[in-house]
PDB file of N, CA and C in Angstrom:
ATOM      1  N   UNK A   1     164.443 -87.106 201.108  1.00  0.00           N
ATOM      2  CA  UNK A   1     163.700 -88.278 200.639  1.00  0.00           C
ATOM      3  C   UNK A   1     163.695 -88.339 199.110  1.00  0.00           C
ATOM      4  N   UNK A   2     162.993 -86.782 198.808  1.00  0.00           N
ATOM      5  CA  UNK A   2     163.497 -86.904 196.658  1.00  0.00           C
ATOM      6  C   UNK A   2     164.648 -87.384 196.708  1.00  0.00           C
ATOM      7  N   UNK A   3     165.846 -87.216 197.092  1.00  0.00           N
ATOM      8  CA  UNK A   3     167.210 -87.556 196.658  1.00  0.00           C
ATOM      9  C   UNK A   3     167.750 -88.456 196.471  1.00  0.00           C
ATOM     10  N   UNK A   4     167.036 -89.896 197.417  1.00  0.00           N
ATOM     11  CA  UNK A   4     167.334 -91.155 197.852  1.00  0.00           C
ATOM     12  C   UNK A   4     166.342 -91.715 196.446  1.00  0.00           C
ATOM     13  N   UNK A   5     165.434 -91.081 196.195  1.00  0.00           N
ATOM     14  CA  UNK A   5     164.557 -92.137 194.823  1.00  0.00           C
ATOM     15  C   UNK A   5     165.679 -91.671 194.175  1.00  0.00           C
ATOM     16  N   UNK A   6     165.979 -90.180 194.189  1.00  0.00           N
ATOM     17  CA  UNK A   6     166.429 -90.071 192.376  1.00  0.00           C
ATOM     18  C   UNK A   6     168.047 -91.177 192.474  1.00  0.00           C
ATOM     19  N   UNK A   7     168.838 -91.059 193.396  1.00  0.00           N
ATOM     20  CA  UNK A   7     170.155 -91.890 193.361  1.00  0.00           C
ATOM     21  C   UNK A   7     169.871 -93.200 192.993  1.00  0.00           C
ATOM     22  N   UNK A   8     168.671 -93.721 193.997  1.00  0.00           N
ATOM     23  CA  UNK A   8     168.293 -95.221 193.540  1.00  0.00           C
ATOM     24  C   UNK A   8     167.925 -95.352 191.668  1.00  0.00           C
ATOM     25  N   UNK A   9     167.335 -94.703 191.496  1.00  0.00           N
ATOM     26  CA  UNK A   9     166.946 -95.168 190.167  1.00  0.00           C
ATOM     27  C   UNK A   9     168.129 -94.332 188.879  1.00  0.00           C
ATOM     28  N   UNK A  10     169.158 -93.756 189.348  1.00  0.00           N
ATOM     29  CA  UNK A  10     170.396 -93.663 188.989  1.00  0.00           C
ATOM     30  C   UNK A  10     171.066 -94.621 188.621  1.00  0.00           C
ATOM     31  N   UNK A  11     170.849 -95.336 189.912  1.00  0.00           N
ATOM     32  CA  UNK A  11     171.515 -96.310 189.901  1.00  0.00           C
ATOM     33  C   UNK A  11     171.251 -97.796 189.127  1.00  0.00           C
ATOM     34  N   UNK A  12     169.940 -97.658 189.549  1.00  0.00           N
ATOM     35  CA  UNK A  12     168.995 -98.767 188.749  1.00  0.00           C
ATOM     36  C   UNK A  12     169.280 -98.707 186.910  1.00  0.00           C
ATOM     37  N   UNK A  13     169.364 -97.389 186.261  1.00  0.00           N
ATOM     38  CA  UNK A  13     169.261 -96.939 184.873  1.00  0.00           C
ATOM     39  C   UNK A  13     170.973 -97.567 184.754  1.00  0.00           C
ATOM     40  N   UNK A  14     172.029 -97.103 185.842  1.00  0.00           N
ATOM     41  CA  UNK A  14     173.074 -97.660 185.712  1.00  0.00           C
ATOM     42  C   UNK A  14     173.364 -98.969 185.085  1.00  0.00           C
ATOM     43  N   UNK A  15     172.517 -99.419 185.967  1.00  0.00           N
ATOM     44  CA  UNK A  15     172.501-101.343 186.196  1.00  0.00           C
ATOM     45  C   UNK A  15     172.676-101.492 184.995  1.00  0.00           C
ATOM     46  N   UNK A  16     171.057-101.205 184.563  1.00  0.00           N
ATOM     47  CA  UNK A  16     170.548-101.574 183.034  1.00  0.00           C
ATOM     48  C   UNK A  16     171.626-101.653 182.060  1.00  0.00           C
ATOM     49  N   UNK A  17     172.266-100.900 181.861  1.00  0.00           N
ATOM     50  CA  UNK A  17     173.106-100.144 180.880  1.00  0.00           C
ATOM     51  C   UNK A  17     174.308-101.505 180.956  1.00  0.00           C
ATOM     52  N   UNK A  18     174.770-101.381 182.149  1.00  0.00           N
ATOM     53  CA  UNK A  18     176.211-101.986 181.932  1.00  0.00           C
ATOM     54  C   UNK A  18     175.636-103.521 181.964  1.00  0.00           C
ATOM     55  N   UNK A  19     174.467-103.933 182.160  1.00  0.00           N
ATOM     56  CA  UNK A  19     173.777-105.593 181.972  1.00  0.00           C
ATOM     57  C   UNK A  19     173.825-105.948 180.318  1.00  0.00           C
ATOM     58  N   UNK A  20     173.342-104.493 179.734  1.00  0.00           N
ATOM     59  CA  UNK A  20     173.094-105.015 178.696  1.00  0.00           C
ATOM     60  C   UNK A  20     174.275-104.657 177.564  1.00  0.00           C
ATOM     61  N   UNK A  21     175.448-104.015 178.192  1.00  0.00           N
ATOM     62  CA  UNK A  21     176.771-103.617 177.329  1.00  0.00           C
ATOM     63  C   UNK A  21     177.004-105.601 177.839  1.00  0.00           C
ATOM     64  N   UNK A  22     177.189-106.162 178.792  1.00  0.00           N
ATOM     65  CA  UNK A  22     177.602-106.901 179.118  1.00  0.00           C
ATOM     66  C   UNK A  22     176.971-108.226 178.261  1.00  0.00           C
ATOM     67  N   UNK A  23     175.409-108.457 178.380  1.00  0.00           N
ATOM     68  CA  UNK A  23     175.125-109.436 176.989  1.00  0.00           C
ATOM     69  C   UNK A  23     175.462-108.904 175.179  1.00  0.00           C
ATOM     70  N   UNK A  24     176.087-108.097 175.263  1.00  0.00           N
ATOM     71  CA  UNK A  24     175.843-107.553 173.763  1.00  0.00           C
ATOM     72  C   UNK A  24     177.414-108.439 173.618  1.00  0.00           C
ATOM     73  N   UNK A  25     178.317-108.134 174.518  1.00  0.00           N
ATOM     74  CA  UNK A  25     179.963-108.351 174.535  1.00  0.00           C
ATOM     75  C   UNK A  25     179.360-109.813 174.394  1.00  0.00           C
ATOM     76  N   UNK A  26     178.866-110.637 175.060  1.00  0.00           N
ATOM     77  CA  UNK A  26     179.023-111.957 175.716  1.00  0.00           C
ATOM     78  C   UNK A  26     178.293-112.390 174.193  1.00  0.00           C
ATOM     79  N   UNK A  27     177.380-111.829 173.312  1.00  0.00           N
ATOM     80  CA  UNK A  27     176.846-112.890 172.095  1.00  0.00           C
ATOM     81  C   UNK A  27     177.611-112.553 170.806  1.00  0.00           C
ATOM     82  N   UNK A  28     178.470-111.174 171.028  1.00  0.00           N
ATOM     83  CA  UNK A  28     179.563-111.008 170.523  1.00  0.00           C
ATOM     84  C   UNK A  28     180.573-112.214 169.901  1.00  0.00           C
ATOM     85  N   UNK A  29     181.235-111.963 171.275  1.00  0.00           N
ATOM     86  CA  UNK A  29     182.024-113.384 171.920  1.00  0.00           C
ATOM     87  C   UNK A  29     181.645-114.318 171.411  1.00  0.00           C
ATOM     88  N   UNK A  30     180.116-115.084 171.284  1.00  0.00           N
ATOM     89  CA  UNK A  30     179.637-116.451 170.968  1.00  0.00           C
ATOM     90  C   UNK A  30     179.932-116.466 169.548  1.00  0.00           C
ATOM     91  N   UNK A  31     179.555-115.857 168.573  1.00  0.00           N
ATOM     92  CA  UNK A  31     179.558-115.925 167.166  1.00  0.00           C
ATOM     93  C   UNK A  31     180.935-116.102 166.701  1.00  0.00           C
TER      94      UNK A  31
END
């Protein structure tokens, strides 16, 4: 059961990361 939170929020910290590499590229791009 610990194992399944810690992967989920692995995964979740994942998310974050590549969401916000992804707006940094994209207002990049705009300018």
């Amino acid at each position: 059961m610990i194992n399944v939170i810690i992967s989920s929020f692995v995964l979740y910290y994942i998310n974050i990361n590549i969401n916000t590499e992804y707006i940094k590229y994209c207002l990049l791009r705009n300018e």
